[in-house]
C-alpha atoms as a PDB file:
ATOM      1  CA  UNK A   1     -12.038 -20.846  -1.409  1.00  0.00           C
ATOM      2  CA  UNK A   2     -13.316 -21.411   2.095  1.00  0.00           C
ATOM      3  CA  UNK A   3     -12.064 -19.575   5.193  1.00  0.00           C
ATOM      4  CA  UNK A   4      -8.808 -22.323   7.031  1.00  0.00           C
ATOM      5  CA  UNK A   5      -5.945 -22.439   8.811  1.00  0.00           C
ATOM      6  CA  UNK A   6      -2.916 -21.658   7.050  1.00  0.00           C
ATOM      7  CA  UNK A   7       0.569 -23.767   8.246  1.00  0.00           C
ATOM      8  CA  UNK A   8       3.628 -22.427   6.421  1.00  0.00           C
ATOM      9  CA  UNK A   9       7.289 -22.785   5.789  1.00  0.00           C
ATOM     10  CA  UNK A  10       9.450 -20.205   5.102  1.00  0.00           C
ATOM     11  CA  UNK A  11       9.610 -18.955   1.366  1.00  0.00           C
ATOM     12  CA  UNK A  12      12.534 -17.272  -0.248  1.00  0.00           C
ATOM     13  CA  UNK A  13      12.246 -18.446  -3.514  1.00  0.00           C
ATOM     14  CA  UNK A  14      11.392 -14.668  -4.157  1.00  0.00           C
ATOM     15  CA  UNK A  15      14.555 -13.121  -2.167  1.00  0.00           C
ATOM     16  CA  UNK A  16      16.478 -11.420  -5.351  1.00  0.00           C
ATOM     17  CA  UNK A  17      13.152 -11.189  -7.348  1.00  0.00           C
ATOM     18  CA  UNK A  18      13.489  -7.040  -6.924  1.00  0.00           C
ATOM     19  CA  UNK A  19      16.868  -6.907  -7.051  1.00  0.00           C
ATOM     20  CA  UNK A  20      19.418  -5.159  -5.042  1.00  0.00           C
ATOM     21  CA  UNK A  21      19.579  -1.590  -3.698  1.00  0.00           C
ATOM     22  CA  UNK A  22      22.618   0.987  -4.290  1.00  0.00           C
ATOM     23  CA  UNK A  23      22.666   2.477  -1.007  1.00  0.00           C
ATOM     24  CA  UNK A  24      25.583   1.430   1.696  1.00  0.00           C
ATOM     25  CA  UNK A  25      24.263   1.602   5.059  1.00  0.00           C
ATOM     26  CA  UNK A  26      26.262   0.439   8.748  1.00  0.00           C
ATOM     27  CA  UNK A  27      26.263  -3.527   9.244  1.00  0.00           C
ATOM     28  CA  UNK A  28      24.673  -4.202  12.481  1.00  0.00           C
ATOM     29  CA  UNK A  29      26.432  -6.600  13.955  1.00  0.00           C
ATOM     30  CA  UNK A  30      24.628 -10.236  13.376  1.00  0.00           C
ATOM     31  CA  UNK A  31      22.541  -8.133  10.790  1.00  0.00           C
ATOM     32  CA  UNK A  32      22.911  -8.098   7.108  1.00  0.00           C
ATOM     33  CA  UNK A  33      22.790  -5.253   4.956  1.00  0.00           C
ATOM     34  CA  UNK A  34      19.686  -3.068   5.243  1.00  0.00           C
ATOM     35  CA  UNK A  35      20.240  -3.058   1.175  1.00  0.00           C
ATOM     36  CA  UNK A  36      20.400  -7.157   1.377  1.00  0.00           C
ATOM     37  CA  UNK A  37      16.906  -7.345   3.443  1.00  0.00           C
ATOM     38  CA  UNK A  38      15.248  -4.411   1.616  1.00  0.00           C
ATOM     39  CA  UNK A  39      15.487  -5.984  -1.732  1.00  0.00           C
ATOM     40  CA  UNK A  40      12.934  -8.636  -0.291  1.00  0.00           C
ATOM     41  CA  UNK A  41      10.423  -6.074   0.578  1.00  0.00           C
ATOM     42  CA  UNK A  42       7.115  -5.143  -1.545  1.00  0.00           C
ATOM     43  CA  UNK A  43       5.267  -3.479   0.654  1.00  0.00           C
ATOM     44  CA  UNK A  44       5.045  -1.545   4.267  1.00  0.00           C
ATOM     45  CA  UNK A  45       2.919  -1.053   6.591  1.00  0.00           C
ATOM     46  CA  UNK A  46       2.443   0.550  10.714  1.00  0.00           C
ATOM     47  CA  UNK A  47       0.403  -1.691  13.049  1.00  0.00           C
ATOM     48  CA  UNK A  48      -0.067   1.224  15.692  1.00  0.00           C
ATOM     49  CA  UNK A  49       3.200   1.748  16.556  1.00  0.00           C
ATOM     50  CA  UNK A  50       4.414  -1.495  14.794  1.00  0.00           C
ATOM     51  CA  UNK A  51       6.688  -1.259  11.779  1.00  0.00           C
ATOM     52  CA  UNK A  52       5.722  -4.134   9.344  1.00  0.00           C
ATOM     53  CA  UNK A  53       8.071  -4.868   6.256  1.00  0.00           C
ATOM     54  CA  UNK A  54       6.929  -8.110   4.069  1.00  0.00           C
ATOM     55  CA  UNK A  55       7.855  -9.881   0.866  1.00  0.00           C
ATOM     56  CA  UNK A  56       9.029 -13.313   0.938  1.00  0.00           C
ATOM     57  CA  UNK A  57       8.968 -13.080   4.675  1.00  0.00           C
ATOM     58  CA  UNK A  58       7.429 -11.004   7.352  1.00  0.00           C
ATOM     59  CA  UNK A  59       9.328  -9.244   9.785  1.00  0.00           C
ATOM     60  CA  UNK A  60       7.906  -6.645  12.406  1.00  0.00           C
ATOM     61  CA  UNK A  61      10.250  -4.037  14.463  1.00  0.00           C
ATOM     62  CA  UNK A  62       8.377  -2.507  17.977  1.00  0.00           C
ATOM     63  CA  UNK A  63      11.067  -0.267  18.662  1.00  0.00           C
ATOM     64  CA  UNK A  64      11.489   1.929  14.975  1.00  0.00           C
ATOM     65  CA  UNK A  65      13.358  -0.444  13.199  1.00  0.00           C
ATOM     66  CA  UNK A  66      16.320  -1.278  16.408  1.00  0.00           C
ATOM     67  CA  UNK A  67      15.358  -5.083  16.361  1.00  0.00           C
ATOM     68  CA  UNK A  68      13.242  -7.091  14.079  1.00  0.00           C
ATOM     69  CA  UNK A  69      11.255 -10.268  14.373  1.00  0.00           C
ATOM     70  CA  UNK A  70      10.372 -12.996  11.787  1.00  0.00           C
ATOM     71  CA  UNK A  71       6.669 -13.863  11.659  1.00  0.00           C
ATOM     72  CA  UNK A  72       5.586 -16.607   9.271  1.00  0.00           C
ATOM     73  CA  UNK A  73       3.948 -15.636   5.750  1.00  0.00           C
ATOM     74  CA  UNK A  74       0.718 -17.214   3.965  1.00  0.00           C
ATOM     75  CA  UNK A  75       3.319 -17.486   0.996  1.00  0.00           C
ATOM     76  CA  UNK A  76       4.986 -14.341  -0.228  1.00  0.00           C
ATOM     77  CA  UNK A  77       2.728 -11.111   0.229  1.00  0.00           C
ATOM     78  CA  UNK A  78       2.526  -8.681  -2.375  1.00  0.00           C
ATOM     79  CA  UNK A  79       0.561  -6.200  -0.458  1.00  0.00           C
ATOM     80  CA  UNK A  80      -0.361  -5.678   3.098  1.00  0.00           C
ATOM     81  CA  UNK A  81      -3.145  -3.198   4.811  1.00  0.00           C
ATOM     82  CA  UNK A  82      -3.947  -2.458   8.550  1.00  0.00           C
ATOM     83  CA  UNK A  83      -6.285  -0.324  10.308  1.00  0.00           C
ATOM     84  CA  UNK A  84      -5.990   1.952  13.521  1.00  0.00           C
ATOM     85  CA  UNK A  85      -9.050   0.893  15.161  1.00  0.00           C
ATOM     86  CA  UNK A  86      -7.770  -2.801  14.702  1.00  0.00           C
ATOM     87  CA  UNK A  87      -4.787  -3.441  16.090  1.00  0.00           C
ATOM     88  CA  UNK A  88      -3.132  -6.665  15.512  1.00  0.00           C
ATOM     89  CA  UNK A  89      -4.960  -7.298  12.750  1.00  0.00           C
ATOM     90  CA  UNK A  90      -3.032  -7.967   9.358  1.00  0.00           C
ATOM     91  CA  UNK A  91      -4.723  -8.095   6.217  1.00  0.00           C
ATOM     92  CA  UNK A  92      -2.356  -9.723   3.177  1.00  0.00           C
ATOM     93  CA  UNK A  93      -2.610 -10.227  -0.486  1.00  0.00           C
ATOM     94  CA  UNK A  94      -1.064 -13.085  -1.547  1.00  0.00           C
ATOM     95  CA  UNK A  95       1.334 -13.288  -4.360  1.00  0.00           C
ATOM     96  CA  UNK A  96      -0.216 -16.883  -5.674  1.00  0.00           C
ATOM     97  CA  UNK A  97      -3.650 -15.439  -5.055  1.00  0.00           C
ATOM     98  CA  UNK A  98      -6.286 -14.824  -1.894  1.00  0.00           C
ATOM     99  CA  UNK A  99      -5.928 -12.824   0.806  1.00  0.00           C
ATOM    100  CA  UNK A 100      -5.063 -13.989   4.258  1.00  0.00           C
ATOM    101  CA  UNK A 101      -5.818 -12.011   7.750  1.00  0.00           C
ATOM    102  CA  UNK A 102      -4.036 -12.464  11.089  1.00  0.00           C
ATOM    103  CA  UNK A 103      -5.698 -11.157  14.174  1.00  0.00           C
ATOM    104  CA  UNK A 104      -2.356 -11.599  16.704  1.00  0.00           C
ATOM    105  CA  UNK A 105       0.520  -9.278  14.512  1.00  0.00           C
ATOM    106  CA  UNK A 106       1.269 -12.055  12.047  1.00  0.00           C
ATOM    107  CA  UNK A 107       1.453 -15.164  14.414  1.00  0.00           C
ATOM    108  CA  UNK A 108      -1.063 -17.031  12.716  1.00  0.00           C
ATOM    109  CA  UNK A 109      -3.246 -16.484   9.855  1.00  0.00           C
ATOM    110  CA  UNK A 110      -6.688 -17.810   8.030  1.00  0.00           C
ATOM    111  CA  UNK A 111      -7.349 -17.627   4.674  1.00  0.00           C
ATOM    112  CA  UNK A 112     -10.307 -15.065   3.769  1.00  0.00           C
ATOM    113  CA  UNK A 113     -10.905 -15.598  -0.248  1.00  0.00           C
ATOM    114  CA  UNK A 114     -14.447 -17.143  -0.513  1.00  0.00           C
ATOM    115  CA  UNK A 115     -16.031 -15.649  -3.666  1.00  0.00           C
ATOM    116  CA  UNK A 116     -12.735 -13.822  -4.874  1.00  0.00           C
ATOM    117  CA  UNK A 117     -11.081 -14.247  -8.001  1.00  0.00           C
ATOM    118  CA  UNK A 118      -7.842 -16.230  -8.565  1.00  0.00           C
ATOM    119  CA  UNK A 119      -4.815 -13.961  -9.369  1.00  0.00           C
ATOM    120  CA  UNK A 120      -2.214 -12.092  -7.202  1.00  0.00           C
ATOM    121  CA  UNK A 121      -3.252  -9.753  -5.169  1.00  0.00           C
ATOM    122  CA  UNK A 122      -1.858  -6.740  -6.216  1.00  0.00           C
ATOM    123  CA  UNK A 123      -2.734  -4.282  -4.067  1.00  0.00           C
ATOM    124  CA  UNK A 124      -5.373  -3.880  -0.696  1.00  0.00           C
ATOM    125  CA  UNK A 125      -7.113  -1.433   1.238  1.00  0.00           C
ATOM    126  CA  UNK A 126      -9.024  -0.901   4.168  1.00  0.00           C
ATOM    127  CA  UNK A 127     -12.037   1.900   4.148  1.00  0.00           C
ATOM    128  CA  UNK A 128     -10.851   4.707   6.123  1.00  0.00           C
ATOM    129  CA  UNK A 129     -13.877   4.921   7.648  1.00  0.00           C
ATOM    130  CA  UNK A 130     -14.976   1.291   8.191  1.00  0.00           C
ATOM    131  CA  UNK A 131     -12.542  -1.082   9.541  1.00  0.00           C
ATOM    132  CA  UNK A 132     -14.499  -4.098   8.091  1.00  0.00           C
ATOM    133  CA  UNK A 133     -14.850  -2.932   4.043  1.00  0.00           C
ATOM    134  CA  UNK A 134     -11.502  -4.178   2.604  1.00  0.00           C
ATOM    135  CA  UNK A 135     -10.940  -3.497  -1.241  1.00  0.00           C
ATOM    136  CA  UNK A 136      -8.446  -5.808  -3.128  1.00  0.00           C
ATOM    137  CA  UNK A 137      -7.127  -5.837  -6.630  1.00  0.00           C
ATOM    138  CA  UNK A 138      -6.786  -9.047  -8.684  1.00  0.00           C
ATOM    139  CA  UNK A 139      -3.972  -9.305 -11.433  1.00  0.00           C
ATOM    140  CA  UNK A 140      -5.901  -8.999 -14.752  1.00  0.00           C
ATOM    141  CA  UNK A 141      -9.360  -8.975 -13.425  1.00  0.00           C
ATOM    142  CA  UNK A 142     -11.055  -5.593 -11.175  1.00  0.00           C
ATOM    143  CA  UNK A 143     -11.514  -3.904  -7.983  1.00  0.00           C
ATOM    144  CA  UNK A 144     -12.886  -6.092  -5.192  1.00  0.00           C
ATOM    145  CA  UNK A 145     -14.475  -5.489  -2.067  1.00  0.00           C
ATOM    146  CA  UNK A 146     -15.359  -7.147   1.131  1.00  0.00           C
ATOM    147  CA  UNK A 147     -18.324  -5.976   3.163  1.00  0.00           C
ATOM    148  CA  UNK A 148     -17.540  -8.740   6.472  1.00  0.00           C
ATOM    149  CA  UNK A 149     -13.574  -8.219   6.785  1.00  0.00           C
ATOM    150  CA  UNK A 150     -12.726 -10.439   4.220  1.00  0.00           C
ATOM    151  CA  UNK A 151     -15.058 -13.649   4.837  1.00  0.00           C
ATOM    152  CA  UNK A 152     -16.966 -13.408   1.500  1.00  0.00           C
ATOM    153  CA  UNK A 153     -16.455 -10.884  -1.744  1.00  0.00           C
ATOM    154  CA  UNK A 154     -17.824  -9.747  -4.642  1.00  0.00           C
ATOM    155  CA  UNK A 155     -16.392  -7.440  -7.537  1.00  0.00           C
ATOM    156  CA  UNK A 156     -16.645  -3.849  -7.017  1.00  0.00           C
ATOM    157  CA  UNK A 157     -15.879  -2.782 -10.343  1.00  0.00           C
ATOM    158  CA  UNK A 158     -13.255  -2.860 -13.421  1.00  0.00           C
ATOM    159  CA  UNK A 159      -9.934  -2.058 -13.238  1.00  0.00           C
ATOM    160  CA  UNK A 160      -9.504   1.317 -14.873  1.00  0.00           C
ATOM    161  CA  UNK A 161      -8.912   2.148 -18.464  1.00  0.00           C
ATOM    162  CA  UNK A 162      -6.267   4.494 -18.814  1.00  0.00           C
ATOM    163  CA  UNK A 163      -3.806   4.993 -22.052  1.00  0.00           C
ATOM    164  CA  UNK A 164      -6.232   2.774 -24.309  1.00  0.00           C
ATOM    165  CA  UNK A 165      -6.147  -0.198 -22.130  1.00  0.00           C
ATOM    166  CA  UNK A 166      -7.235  -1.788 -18.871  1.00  0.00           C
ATOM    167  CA  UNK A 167      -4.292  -1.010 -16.215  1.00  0.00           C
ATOM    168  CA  UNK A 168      -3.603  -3.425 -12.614  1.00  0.00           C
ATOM    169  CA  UNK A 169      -3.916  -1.115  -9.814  1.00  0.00           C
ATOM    170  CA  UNK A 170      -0.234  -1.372  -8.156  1.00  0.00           C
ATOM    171  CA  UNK A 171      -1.356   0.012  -5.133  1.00  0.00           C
ATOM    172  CA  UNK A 172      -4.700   1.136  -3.016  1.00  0.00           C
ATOM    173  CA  UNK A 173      -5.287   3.469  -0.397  1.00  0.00           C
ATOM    174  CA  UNK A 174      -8.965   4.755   1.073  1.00  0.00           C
ATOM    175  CA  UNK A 175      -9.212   8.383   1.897  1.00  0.00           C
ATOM    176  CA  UNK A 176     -12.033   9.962   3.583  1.00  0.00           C
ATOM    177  CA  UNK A 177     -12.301  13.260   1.687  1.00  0.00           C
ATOM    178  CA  UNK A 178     -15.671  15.883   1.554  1.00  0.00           C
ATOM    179  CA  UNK A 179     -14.397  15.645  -1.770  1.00  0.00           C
ATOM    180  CA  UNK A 180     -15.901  12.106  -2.092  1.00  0.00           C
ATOM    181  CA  UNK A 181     -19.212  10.413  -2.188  1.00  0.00           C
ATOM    182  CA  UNK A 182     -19.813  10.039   1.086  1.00  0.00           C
ATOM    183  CA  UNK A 183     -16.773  11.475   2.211  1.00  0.00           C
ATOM    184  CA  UNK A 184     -14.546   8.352   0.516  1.00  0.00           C
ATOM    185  CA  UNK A 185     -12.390   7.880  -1.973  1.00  0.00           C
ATOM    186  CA  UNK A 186     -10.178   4.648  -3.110  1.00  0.00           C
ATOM    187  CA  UNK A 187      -6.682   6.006  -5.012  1.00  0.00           C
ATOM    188  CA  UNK A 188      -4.753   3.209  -6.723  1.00  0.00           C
ATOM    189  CA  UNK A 189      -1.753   3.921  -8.313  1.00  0.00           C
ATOM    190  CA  UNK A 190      -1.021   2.173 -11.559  1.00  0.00           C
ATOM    191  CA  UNK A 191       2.103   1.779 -14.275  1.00  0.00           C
ATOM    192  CA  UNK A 192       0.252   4.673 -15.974  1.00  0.00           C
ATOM    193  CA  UNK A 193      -0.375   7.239 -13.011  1.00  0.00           C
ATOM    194  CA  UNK A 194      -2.571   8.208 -10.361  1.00  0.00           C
ATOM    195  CA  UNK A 195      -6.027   7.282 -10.939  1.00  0.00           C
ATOM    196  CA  UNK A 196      -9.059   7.340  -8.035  1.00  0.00           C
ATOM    197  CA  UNK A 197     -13.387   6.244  -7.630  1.00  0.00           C
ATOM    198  CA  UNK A 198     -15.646   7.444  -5.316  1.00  0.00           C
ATOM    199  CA  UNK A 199     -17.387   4.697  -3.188  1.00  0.00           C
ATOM    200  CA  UNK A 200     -20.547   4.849  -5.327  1.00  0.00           C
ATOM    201  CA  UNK A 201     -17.659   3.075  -7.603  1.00  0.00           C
ATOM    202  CA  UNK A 202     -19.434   5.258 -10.532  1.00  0.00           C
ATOM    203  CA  UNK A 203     -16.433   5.805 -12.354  1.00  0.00           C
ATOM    204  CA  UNK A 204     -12.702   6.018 -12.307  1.00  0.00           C
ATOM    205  CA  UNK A 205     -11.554   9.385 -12.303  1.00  0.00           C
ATOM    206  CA  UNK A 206      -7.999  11.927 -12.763  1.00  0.00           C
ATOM    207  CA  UNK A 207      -7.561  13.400  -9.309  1.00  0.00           C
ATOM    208  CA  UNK A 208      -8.469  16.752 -10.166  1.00  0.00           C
ATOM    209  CA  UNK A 209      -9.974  19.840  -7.801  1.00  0.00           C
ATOM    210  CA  UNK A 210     -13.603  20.107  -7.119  1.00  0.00           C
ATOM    211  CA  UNK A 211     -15.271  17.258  -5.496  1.00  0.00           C
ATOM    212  CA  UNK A 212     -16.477  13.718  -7.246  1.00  0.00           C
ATOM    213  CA  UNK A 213     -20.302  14.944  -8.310  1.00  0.00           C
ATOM    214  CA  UNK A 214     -18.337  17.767 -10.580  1.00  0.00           C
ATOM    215  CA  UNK A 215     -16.411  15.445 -11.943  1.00  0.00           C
ATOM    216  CA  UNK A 216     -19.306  13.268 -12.863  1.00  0.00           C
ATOM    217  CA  UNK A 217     -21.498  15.876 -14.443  1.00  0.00           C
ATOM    218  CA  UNK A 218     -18.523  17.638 -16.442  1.00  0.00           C
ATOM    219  CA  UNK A 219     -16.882  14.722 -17.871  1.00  0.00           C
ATOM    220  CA  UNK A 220     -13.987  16.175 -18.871  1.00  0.00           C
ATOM    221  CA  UNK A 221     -12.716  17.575 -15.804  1.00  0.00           C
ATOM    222  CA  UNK A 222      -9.913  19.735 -15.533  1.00  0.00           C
ATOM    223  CA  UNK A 223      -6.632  18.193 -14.208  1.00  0.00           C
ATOM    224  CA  UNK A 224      -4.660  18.566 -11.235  1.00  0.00           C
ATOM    225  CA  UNK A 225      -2.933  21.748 -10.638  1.00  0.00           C
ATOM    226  CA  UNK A 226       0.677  19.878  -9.599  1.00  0.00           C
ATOM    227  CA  UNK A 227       0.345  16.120 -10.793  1.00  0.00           C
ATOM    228  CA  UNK A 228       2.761  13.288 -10.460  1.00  0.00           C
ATOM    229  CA  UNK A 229       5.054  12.779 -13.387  1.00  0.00           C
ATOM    230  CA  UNK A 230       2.740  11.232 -16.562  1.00  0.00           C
ATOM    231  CA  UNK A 231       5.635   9.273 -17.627  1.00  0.00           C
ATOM    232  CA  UNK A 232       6.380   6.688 -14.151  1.00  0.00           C
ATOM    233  CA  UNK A 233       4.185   3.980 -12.384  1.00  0.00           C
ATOM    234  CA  UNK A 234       2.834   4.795  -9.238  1.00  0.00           C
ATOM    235  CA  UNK A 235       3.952   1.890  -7.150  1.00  0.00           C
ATOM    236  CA  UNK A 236       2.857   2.606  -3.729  1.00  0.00           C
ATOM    237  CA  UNK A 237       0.264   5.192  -1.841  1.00  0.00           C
ATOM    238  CA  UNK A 238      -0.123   6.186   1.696  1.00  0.00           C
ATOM    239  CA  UNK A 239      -2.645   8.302   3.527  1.00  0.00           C
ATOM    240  CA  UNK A 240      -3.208   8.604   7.523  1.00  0.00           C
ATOM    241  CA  UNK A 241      -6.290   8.994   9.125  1.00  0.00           C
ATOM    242  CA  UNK A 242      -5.332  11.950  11.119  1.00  0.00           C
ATOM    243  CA  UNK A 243      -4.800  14.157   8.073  1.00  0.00           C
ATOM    244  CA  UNK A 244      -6.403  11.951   5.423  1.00  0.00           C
ATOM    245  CA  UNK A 245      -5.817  15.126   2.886  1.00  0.00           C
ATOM    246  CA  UNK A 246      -1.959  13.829   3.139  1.00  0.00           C
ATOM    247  CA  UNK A 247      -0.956  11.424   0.605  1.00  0.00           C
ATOM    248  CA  UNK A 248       2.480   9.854   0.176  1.00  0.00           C
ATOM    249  CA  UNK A 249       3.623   7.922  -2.917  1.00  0.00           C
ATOM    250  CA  UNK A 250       6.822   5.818  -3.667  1.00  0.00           C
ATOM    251  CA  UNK A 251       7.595   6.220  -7.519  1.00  0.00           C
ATOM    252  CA  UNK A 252      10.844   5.407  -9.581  1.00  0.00           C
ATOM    253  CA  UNK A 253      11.782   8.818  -9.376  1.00  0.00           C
ATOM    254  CA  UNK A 254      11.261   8.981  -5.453  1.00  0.00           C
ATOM    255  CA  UNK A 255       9.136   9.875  -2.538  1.00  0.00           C
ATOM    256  CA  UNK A 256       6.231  12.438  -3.345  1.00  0.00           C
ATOM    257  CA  UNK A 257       3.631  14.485  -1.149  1.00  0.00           C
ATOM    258  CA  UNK A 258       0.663  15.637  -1.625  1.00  0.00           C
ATOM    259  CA  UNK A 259      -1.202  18.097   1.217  1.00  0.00           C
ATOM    260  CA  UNK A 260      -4.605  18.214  -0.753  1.00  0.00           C
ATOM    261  CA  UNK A 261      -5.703  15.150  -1.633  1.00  0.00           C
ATOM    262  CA  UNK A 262      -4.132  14.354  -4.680  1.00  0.00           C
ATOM    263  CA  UNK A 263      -4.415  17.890  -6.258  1.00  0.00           C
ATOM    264  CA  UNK A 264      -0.909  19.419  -6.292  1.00  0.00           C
ATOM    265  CA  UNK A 265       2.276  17.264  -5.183  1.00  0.00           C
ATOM    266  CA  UNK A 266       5.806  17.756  -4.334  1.00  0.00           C
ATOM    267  CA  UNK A 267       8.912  16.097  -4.346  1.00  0.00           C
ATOM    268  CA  UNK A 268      10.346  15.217  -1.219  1.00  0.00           C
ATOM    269  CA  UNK A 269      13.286  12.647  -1.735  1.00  0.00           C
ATOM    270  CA  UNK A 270      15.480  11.862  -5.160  1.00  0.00           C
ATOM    271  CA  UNK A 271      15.827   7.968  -5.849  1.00  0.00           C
ATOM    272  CA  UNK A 272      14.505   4.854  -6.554  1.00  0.00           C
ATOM    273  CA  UNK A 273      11.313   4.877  -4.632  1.00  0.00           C
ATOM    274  CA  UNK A 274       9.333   1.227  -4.302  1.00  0.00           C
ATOM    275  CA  UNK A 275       7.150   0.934  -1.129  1.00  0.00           C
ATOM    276  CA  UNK A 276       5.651   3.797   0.999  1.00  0.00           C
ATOM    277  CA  UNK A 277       3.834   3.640   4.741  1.00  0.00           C
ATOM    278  CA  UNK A 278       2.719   6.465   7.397  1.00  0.00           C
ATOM    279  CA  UNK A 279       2.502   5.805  10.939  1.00  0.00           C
ATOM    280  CA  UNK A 280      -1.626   6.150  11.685  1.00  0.00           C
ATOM    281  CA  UNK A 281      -1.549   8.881  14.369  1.00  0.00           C
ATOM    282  CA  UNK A 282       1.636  10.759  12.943  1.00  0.00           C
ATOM    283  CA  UNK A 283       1.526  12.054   8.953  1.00  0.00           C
ATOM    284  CA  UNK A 284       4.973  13.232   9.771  1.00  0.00           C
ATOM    285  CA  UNK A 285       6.357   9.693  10.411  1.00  0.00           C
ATOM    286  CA  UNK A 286       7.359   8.215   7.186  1.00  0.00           C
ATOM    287  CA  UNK A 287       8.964   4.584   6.162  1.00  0.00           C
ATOM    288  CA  UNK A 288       9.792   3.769   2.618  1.00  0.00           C
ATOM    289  CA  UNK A 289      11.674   1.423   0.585  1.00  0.00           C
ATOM    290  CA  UNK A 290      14.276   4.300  -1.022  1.00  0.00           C
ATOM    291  CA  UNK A 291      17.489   3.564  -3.357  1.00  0.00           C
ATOM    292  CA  UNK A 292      17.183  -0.170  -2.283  1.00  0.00           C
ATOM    293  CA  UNK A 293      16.857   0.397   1.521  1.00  0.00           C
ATOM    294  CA  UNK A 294      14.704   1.069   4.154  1.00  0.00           C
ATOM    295  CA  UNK A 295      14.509   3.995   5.539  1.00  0.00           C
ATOM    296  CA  UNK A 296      12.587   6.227   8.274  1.00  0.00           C
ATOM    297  CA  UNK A 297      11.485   9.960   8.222  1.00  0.00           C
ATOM    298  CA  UNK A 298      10.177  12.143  11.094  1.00  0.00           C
ATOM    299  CA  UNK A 299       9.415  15.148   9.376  1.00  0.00           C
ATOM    300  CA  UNK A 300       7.374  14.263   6.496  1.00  0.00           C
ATOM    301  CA  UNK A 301      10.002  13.279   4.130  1.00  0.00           C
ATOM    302  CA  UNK A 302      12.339  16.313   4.897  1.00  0.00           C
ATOM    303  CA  UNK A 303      15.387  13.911   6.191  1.00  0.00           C
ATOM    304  CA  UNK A 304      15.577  10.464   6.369  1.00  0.00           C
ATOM    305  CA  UNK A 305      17.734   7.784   8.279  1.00  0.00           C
ATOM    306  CA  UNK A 306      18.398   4.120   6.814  1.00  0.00           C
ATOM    307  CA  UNK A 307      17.539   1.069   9.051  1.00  0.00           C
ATOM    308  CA  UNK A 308      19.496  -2.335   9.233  1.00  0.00           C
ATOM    309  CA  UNK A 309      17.042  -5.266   8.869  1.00  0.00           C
ATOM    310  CA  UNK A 310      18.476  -8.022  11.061  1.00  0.00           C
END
């Protein structure tokens, strides 16, 4: 697929696909339910300050979630990635395959697919450490990576084998670790747990203590001290530069935290947890998609607040 401009219509074919949240929140008025919106959401993301929230649609709050404004979307997006030292541009995988980028905030987009496979994009990343290496997972096929920001690809690797079969990472997040080769990992989160590769892309690996050559040369490696539950998917990760030993995740049994990479994590909020994002200069500044709404946390998950979606 070669690089074009995109025109769209709005989509909401996909509006009750993820059905509807529990949680009552306030009705704004000329605003719907934050419940009502939220169940069109699959994925967050922070573009500097800006909150983005996409699905079917695209909307984008400047002001922590007060107002909201409808961008147009390169069909629905299953996943969406941005980068610090980027602003205003948005990278998104497409749920009917290929990944789009927007360089204005989601104004306008061009396609960026040439050499990657067909398939929904299931999950993206951008290397912590190099604005212009994007990794995307394909539906049924591997791990993909982009060298160029997303102009031409080639496959990185397999997706990994966990629980005797071949599992769709549900979500990716880079994390620049000493820990890593290189300093880098990529985590993805999958139906069957937390799973992560070094950047050598030598092997997928349980997130365990001790750095990535250990791992390697033991085989067997000892597991993590604290690990997510064995028995839920991992459905969405989050990491910030400014503390990149900080990870979030959204599972069905809530909002976790990790402070060491992976190794030992804690629960910080009971529900139905789908979508996770941390602002990029702020690990304490947490948005998720929680019991069906979106909601916003300060303290790193200790309270949270729900926002309307108008």
């Amino acid at each position: 697929m070669t690089n074009s401009t995109l025109n769209f219509e709005p989509d909401r074919r996909h509006f009750l696909a993820l059905g509807m949240g529990a949680a009552a929140v306030l009705v704004l008025p000329g605003a719907v339910r934050a419940a009502d919106r939220a169940a069109d959401i699959r994925t967050l993301a922070f573009d500097g300050d800006t909150l983005l929230i996409a699905g079917a649609t695209l909307r984008a709050s400047l002001d922590g979630g007060r107002s909201w404004q409808e961008r147009p979307t390169p069909s629905p997006v299953s996943s969406i990635a941005t980068h610090p030292a980027r602003p205003g541009r948005l990278l998104a995988g497409l749920a009917r395959g290929g990944v789009a980028v927007s360089g204005d905030g989601g104004s306008s987009w061009t396609t960026r697919s040439d050499g990657l496979a067909s398939g929904e994009v299931t999950a993206l990343a951008v290397a912590a450490g190099n604005p212009d290496m994007i990794y995307a997972a394909i539906r049924g096929d591997g791990l993909w990576k982009s060298e160029d920001a997303g102009a031409t690809w080639a496959l990185a690797m397999d997706r990994p084998w966990l629980d005797a079969a071949e599992r769709d990472p549900l979500t990716l997040v880079s994390v620049d670790l000493d820990t890593g080769m290189g300093g880098i990992w990529i985590y993805a989160g999958t139906e069957k747990g937390l799973t992560r590769v070094p950047d050598c892309f030598c092997r997928w690996q349980d997130v365990q203590p001790g750095n990535a050559m250990d791992a390697l040369a033991a085989g067997d490696a000892p597991p993590a001290e604290a690990p997510l539950p064995a028995d839920e998917p991992v459905l969405s990760l989050a990491s910030a530069l400014t503390a990149p030993s900080k990870l979030y995740a959204a599972l069905p049994s809530g909002v976790w935290a990790s402070q060491d990479g992976g190794v030992v994590w804690t629960h910080k909020a009971e529900g139905q947890g789908r979508a996770i994002a941390l602002h990029p200069r702020d690990e304490n500044h947490v948005a998720a998609i929680l019991n069906g709404a979106l909601k916003l946390s300060r303290d790193g998950g200790a309270t949270w607040i729900a926002l309307a979606i108008a």
